[in-house]
PDB file of N, CA and C in Angstrom:
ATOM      1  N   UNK A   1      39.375 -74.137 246.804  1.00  0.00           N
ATOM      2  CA  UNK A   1      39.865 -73.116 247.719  1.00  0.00           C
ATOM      3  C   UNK A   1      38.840 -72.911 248.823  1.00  0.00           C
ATOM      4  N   UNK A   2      39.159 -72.642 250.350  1.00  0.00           N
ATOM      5  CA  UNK A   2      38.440 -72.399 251.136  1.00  0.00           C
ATOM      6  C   UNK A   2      37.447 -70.900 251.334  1.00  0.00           C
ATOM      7  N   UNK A   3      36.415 -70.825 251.556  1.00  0.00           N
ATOM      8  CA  UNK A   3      36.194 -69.677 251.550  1.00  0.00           C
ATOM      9  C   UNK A   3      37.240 -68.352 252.180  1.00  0.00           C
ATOM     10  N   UNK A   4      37.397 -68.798 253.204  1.00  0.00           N
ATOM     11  CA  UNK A   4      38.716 -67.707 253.710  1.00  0.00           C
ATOM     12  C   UNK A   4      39.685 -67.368 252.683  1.00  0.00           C
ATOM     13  N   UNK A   5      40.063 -68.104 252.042  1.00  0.00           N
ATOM     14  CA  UNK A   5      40.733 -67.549 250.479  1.00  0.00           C
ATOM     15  C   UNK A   5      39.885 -66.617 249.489  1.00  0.00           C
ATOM     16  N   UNK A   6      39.151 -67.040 249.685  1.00  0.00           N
ATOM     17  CA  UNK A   6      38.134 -66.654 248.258  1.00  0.00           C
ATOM     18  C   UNK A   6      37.837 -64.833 248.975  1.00  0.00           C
ATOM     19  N   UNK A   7      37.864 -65.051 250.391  1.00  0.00           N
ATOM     20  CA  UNK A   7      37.246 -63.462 250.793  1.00  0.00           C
ATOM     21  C   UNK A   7      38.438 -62.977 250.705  1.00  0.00           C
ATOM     22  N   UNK A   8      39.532 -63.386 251.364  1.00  0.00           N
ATOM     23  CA  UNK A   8      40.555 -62.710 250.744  1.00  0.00           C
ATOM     24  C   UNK A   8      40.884 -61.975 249.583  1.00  0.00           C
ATOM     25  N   UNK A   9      40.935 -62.839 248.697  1.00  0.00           N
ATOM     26  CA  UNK A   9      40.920 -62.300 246.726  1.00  0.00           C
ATOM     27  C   UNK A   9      39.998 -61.463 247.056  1.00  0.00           C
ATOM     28  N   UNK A  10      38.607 -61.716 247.034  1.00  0.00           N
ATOM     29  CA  UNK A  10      37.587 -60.693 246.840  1.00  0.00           C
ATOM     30  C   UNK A  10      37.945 -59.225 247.676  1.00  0.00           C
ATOM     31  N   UNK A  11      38.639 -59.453 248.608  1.00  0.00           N
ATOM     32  CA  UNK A  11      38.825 -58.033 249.755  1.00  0.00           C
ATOM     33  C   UNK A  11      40.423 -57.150 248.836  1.00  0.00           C
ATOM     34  N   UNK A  12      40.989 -58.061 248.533  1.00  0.00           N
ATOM     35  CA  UNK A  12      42.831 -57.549 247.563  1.00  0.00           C
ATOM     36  C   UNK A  12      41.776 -56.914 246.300  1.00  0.00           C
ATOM     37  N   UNK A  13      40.969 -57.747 245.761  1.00  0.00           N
ATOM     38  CA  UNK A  13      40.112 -57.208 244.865  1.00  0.00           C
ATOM     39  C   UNK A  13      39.578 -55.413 244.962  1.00  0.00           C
ATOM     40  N   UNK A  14      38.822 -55.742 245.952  1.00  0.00           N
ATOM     41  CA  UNK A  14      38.047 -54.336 246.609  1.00  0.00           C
ATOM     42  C   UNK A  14      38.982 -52.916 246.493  1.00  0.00           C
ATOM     43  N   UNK A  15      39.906 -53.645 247.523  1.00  0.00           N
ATOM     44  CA  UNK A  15      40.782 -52.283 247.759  1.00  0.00           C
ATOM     45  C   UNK A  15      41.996 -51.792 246.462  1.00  0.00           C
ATOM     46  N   UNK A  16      41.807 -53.067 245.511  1.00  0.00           N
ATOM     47  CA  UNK A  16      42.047 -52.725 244.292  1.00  0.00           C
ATOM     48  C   UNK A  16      41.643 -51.643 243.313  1.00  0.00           C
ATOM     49  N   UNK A  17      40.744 -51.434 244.027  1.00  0.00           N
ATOM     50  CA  UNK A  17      39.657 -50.749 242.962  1.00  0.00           C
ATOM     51  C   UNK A  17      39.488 -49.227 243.805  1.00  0.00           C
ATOM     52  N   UNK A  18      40.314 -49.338 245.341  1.00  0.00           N
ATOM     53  CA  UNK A  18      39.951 -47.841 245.516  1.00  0.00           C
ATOM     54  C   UNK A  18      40.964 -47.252 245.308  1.00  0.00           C
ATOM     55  N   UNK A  19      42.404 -47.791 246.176  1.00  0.00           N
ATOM     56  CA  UNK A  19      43.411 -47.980 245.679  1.00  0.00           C
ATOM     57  C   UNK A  19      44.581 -48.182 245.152  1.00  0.00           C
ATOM     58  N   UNK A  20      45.844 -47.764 244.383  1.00  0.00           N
ATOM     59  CA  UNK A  20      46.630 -48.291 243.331  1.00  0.00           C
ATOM     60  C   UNK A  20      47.622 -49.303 244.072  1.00  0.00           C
ATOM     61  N   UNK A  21      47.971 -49.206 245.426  1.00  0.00           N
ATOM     62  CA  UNK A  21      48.516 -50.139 245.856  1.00  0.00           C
ATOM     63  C   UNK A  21      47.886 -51.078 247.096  1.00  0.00           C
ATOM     64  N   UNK A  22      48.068 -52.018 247.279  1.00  0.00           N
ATOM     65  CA  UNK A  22      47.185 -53.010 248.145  1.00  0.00           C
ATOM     66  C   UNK A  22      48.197 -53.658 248.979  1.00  0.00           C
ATOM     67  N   UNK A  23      48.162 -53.741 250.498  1.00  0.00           N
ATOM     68  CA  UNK A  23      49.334 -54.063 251.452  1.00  0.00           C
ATOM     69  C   UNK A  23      48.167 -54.591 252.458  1.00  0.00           C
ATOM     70  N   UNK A  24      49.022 -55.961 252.790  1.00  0.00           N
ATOM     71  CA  UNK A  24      48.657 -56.674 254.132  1.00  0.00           C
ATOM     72  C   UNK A  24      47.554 -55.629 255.328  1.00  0.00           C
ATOM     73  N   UNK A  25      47.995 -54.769 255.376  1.00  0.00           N
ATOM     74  CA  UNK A  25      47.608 -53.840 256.453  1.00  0.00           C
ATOM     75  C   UNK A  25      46.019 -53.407 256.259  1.00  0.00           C
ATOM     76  N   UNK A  26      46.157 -52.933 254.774  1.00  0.00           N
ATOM     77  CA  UNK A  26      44.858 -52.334 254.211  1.00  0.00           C
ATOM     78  C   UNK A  26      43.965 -53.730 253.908  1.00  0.00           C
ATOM     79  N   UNK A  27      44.436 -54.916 253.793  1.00  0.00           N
ATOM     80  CA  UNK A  27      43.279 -55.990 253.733  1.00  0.00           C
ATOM     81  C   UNK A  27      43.002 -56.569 254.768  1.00  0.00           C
ATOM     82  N   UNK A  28      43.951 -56.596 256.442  1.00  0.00           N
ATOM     83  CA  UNK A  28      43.569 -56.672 257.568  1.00  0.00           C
ATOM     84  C   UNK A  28      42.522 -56.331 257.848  1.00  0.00           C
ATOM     85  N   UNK A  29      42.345 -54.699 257.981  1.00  0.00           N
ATOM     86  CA  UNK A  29      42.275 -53.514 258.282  1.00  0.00           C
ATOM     87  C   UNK A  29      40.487 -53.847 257.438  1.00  0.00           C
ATOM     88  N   UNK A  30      40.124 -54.143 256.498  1.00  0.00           N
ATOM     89  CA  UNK A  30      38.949 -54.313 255.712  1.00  0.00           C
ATOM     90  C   UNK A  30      38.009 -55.259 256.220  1.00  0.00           C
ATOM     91  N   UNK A  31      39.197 -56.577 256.741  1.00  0.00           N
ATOM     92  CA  UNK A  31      38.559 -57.377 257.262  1.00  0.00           C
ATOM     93  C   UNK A  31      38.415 -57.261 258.545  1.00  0.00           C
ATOM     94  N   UNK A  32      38.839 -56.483 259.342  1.00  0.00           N
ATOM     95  CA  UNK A  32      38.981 -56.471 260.667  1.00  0.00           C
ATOM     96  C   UNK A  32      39.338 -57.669 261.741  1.00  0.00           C
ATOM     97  N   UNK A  33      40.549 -58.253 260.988  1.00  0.00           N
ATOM     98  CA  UNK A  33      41.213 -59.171 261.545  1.00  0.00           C
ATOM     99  C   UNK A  33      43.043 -58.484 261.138  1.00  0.00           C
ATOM    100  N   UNK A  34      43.830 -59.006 262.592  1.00  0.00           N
ATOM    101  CA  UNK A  34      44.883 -59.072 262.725  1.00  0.00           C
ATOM    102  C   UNK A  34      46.305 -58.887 261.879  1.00  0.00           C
ATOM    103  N   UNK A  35      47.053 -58.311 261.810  1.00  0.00           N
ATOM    104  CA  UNK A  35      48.022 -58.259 260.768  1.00  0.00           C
ATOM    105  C   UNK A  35      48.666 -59.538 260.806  1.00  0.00           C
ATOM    106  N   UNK A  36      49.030 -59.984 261.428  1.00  0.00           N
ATOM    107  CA  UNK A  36      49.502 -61.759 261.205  1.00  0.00           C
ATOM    108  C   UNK A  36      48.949 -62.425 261.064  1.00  0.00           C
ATOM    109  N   UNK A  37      47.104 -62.558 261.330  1.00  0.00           N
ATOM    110  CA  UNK A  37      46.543 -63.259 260.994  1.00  0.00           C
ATOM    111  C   UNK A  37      46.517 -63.102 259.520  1.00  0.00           C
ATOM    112  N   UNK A  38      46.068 -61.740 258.654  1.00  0.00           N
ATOM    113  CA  UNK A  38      45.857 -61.920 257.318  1.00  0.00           C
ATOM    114  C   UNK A  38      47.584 -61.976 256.648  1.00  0.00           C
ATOM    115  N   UNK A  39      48.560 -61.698 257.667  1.00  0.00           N
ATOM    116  CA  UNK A  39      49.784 -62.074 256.678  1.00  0.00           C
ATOM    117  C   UNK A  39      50.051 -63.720 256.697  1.00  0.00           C
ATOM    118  N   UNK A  40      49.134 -64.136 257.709  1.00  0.00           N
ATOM    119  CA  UNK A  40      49.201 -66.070 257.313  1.00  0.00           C
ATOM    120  C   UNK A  40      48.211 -66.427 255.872  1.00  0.00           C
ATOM    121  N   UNK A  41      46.952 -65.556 256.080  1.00  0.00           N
ATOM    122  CA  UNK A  41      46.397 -66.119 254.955  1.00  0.00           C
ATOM    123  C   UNK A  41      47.176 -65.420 253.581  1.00  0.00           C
ATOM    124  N   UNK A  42      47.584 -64.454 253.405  1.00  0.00           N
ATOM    125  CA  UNK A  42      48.553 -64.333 252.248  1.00  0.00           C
ATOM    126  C   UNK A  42      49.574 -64.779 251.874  1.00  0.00           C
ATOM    127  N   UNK A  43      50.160 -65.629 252.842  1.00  0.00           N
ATOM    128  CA  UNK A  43      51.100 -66.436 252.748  1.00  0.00           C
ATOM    129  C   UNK A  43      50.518 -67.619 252.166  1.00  0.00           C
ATOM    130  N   UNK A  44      49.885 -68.096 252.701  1.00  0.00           N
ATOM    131  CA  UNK A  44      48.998 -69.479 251.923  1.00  0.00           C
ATOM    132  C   UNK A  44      48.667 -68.891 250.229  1.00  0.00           C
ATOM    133  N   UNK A  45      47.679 -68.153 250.049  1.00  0.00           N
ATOM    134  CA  UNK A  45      47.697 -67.450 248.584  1.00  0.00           C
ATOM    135  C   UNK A  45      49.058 -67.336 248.124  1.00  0.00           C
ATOM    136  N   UNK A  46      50.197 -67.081 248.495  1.00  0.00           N
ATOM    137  CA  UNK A  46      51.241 -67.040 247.651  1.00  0.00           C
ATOM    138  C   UNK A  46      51.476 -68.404 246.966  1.00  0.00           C
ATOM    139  N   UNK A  47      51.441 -69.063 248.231  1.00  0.00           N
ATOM    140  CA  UNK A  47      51.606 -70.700 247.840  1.00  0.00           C
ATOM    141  C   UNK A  47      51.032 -71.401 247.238  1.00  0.00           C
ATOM    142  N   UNK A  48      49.468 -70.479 246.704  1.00  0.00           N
ATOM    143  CA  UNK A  48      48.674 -71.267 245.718  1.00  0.00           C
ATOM    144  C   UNK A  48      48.705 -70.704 244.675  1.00  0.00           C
ATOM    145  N   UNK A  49      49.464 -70.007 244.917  1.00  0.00           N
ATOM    146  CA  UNK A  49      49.961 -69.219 242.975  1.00  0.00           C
ATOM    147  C   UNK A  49      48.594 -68.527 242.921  1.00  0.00           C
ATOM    148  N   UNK A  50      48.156 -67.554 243.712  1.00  0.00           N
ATOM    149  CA  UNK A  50      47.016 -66.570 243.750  1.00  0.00           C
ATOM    150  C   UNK A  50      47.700 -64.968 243.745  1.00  0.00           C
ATOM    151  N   UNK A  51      48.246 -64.712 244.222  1.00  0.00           N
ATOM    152  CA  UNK A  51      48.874 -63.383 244.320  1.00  0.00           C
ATOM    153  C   UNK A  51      50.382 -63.415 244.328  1.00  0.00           C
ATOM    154  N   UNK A  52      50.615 -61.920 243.998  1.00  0.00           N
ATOM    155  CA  UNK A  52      52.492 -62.145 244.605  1.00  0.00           C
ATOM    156  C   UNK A  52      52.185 -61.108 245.388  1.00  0.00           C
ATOM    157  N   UNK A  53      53.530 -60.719 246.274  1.00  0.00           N
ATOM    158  CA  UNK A  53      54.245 -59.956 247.067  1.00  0.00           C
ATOM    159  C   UNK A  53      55.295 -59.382 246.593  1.00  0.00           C
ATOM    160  N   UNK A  54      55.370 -57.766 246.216  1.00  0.00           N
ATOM    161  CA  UNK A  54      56.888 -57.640 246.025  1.00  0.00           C
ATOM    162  C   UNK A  54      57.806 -57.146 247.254  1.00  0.00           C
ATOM    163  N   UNK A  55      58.451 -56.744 246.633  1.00  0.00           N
ATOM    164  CA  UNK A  55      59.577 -56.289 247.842  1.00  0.00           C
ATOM    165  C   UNK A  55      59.089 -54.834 248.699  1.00  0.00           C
ATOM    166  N   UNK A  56      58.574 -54.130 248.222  1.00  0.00           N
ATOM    167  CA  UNK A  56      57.368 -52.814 249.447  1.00  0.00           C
ATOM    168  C   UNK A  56      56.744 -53.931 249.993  1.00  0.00           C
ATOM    169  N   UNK A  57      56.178 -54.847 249.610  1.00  0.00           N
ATOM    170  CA  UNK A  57      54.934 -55.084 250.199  1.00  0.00           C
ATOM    171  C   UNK A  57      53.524 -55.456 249.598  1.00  0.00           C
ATOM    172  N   UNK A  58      53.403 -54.570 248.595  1.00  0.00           N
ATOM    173  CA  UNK A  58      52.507 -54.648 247.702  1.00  0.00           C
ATOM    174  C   UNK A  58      52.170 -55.783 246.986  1.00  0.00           C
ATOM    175  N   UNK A  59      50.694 -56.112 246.972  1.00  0.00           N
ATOM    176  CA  UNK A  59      50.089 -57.222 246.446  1.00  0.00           C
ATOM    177  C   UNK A  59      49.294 -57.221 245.154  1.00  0.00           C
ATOM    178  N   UNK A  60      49.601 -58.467 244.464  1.00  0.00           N
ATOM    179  CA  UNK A  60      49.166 -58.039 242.881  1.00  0.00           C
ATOM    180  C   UNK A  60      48.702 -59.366 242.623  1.00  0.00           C
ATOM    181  N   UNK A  61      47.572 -59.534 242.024  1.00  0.00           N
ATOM    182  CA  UNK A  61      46.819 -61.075 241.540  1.00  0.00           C
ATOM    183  C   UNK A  61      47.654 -61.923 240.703  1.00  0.00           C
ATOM    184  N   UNK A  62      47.746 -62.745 240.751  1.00  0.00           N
ATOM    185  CA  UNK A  62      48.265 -64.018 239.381  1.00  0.00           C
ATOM    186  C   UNK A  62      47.047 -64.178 238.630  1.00  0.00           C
ATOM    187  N   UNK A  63      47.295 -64.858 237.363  1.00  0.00           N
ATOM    188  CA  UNK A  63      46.119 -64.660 236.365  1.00  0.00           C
ATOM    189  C   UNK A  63      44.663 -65.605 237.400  1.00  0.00           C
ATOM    190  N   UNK A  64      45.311 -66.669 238.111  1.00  0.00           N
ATOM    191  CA  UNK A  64      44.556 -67.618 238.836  1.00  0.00           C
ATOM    192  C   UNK A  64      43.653 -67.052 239.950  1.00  0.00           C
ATOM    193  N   UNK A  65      44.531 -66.196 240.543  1.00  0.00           N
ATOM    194  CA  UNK A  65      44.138 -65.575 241.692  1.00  0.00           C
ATOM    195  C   UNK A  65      43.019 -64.418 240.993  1.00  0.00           C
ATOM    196  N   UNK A  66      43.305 -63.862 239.918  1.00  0.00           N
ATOM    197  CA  UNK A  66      42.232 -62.807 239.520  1.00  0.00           C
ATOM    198  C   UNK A  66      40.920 -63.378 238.931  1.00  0.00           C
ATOM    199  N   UNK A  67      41.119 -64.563 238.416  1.00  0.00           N
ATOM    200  CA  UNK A  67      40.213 -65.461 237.460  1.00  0.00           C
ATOM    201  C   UNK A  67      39.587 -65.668 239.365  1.00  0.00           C
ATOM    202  N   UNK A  68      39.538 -66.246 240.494  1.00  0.00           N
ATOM    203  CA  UNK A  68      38.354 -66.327 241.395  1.00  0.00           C
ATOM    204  C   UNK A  68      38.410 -64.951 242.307  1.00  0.00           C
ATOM    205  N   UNK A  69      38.939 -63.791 242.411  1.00  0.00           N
ATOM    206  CA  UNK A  69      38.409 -62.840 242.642  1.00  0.00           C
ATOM    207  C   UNK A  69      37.406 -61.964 242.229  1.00  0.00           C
ATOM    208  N   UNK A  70      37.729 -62.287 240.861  1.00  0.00           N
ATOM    209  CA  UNK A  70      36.233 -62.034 239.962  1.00  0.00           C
ATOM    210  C   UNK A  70      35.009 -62.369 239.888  1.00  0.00           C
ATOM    211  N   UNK A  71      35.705 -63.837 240.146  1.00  0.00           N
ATOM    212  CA  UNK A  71      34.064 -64.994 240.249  1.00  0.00           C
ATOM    213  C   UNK A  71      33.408 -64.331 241.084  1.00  0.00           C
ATOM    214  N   UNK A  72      34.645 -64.529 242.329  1.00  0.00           N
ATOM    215  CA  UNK A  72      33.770 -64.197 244.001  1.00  0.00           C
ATOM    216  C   UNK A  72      32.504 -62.617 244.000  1.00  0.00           C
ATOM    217  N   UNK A  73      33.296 -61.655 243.595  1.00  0.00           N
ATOM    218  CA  UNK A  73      33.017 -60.579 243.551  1.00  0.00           C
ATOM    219  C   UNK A  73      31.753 -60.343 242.793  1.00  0.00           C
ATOM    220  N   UNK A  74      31.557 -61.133 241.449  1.00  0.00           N
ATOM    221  CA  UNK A  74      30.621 -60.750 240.857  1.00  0.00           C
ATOM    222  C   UNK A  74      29.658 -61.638 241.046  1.00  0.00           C
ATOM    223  N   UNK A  75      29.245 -63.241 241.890  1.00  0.00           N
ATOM    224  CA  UNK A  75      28.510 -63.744 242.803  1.00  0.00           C
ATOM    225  C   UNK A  75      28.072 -62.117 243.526  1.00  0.00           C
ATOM    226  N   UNK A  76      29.278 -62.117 244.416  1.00  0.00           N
ATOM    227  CA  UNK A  76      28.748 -61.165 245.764  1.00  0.00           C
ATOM    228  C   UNK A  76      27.600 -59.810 244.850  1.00  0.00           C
ATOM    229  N   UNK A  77      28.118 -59.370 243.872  1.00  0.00           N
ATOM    230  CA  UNK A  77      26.979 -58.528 243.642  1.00  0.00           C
ATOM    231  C   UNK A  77      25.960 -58.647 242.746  1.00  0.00           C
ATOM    232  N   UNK A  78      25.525 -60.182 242.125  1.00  0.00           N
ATOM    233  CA  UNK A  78      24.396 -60.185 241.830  1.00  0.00           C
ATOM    234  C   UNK A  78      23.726 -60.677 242.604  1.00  0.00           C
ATOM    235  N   UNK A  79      24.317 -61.629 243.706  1.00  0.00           N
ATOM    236  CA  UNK A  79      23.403 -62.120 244.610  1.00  0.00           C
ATOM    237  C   UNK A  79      22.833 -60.684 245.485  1.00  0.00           C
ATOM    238  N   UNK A  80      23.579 -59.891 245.875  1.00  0.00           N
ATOM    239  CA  UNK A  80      23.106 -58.685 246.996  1.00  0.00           C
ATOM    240  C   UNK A  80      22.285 -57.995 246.036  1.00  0.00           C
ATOM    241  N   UNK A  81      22.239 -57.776 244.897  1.00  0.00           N
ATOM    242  CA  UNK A  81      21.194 -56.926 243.671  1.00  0.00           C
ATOM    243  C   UNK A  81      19.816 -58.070 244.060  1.00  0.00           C
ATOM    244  N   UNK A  82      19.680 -59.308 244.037  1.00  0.00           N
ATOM    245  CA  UNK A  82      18.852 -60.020 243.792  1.00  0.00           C
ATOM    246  C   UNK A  82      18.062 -59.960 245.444  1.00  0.00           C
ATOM    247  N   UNK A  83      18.652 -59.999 246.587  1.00  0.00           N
ATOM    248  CA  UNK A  83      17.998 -60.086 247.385  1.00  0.00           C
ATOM    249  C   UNK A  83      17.818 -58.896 247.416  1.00  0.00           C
ATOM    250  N   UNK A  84      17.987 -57.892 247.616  1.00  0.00           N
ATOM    251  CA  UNK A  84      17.549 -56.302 247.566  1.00  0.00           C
ATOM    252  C   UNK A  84      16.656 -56.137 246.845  1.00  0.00           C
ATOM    253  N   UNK A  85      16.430 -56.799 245.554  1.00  0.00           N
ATOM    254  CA  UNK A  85      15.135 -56.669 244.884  1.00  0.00           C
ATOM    255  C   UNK A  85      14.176 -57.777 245.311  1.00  0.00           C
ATOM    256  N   UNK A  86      14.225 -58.332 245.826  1.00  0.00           N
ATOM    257  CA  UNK A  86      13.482 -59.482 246.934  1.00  0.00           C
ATOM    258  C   UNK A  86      12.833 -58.519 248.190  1.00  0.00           C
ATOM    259  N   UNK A  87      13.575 -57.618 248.219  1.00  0.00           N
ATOM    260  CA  UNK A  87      12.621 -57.131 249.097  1.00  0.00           C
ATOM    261  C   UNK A  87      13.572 -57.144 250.483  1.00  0.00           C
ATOM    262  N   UNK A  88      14.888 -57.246 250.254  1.00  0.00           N
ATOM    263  CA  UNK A  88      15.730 -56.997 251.750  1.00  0.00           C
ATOM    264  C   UNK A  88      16.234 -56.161 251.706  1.00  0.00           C
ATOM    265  N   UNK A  89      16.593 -55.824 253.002  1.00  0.00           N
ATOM    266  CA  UNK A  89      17.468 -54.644 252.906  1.00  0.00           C
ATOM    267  C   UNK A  89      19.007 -54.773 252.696  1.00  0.00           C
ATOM    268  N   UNK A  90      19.702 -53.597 252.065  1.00  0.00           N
ATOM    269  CA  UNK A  90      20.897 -53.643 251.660  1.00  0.00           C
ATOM    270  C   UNK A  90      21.608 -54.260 252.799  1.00  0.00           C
ATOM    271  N   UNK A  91      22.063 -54.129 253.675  1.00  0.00           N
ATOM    272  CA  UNK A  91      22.636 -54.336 254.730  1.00  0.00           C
ATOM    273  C   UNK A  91      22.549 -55.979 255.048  1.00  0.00           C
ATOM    274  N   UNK A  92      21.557 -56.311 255.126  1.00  0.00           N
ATOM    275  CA  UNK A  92      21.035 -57.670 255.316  1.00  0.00           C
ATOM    276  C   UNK A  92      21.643 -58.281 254.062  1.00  0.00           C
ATOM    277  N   UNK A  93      21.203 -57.587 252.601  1.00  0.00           N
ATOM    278  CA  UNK A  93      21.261 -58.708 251.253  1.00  0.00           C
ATOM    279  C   UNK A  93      22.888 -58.293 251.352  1.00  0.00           C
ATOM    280  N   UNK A  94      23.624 -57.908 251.367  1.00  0.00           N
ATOM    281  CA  UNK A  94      25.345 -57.933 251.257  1.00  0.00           C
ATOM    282  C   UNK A  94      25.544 -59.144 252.510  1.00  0.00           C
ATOM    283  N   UNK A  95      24.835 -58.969 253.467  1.00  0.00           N
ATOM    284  CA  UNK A  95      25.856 -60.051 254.502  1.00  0.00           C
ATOM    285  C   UNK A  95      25.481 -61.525 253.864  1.00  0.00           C
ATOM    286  N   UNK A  96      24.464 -61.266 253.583  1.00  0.00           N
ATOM    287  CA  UNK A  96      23.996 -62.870 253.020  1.00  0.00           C
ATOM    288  C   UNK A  96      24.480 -63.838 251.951  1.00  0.00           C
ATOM    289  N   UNK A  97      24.536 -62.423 250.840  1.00  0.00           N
ATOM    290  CA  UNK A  97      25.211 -63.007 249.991  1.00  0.00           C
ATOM    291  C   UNK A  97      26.399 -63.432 249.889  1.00  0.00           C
ATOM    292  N   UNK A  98      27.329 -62.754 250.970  1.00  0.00           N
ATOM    293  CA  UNK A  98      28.820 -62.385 251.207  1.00  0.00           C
ATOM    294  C   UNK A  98      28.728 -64.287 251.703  1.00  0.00           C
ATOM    295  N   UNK A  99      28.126 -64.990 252.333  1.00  0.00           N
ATOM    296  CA  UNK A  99      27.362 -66.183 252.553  1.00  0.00           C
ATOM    297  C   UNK A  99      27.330 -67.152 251.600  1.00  0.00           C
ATOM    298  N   UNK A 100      27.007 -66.825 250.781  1.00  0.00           N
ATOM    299  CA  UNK A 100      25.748 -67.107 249.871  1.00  0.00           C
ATOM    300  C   UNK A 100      26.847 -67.842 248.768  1.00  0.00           C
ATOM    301  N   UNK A 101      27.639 -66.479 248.025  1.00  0.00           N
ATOM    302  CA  UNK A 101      28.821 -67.007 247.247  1.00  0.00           C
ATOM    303  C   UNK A 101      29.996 -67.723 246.969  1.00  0.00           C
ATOM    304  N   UNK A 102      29.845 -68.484 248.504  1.00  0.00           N
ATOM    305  CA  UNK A 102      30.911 -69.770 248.559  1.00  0.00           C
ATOM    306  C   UNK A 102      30.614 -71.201 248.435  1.00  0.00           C
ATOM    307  N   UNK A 103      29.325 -70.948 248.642  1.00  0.00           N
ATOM    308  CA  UNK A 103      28.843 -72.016 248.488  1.00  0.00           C
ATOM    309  C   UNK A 103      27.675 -72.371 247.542  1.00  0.00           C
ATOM    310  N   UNK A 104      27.298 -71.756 246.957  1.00  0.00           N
ATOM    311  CA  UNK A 104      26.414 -71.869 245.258  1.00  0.00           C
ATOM    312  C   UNK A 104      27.466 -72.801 244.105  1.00  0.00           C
ATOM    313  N   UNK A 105      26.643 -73.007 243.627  1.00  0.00           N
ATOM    314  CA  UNK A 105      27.522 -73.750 242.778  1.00  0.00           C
ATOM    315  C   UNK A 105      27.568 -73.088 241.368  1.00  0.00           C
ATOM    316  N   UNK A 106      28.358 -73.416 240.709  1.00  0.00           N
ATOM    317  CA  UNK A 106      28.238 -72.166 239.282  1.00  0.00           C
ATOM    318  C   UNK A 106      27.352 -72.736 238.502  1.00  0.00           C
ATOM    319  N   UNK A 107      26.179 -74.160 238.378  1.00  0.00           N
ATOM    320  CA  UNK A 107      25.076 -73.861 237.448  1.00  0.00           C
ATOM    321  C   UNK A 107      24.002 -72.939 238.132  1.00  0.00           C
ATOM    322  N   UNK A 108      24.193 -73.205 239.260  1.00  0.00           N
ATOM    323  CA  UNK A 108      22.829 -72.426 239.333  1.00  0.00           C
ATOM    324  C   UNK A 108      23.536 -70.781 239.773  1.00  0.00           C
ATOM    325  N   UNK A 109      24.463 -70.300 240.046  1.00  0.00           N
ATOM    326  CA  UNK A 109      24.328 -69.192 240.125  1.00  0.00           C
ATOM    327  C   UNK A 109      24.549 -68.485 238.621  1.00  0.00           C
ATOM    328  N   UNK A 110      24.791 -69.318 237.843  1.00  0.00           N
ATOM    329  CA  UNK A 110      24.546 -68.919 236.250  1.00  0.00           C
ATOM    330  C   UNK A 110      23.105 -69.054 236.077  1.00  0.00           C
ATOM    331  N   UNK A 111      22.184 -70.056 236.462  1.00  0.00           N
ATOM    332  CA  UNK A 111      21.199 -69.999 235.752  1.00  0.00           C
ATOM    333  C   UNK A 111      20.568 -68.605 236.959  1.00  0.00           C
ATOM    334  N   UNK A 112      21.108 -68.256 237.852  1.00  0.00           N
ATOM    335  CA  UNK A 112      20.408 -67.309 238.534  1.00  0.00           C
ATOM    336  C   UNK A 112      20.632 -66.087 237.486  1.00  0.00           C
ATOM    337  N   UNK A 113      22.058 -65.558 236.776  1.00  0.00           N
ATOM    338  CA  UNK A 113      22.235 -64.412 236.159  1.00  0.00           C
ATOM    339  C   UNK A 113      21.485 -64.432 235.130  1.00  0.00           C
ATOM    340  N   UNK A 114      20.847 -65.788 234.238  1.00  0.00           N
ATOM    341  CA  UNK A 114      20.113 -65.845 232.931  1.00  0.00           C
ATOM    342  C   UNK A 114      19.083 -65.166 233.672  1.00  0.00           C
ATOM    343  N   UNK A 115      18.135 -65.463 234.658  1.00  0.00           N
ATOM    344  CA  UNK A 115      16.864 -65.297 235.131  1.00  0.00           C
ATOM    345  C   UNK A 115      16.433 -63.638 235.896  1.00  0.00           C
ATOM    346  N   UNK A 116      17.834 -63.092 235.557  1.00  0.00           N
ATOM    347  CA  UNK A 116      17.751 -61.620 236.316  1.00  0.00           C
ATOM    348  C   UNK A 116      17.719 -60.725 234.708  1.00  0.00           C
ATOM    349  N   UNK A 117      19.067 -61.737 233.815  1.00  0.00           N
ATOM    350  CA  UNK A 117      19.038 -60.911 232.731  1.00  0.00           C
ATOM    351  C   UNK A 117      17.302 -60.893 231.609  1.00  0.00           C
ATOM    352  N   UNK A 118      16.488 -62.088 232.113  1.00  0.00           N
ATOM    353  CA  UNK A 118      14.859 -61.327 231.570  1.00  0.00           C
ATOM    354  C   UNK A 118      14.685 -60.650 232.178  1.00  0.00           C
ATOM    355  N   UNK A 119      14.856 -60.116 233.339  1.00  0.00           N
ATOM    356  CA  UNK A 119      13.678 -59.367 234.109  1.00  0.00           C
ATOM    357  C   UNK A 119      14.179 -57.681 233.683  1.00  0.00           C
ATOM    358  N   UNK A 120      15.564 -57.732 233.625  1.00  0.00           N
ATOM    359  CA  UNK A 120      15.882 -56.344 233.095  1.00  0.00           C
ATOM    360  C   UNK A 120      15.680 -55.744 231.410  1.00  0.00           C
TER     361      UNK A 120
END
């Protein structure tokens, strides 16, 4: 999947969590891109069996689509925990990592979570 997918999930993710319903508008609106632009990229996610659409509008994960919103999401916040304790600032360690998590590969951003879980 391209990263533009992956921020997607991760953003349907987000506003998942503030909340109970999630619409084209409100994940535009997050990303600060276009309502047709993000109703093209949800259209593509439909087509990859990542989310559905019902008839309001409302958007809901497929098991597929939730299995890499998760990934994405929980990259994005151990990497921004890790550079923040590196010594950056929040602001800086979120954009980076937001970066950072498409392109790591899952041994090493696993062997990154073994190497945080000694230090705590």
């Amino acid at each position: 999947m391209k990263e533009s997918g992956e921020m997607y999930l991760e953003t349907i993710l987000i506003e998942s969590k503030i909340h109970a319903n999630v619409r084209a508008v409100d994940v535009a609106a997050r990303l600060g891109v276009t309502r047709p632009s993000a109703s093209r990229a949800l259209s593509k996610l439909r087509e990859e069996d990542c989310i559905l659409v019902n008839e309001s509008g409302y958007i809901t994960f497929t098991p597929k689509g939730l299995e890499i919103a998760e990934k994405i999401y929980e990259r994005h916040n151990v990497l921004t925990a890790l550079l923040v304790r590196a010594g950056v600032d929040e602001e800086t360690a979120a954009s980076d990592a937001c970066k950072i998590e498409h392109v790591i590969s899952d041994k090493t951003f696993e062997a990154i979570k073994r190497s945080q879980k000694c230090r705590t």
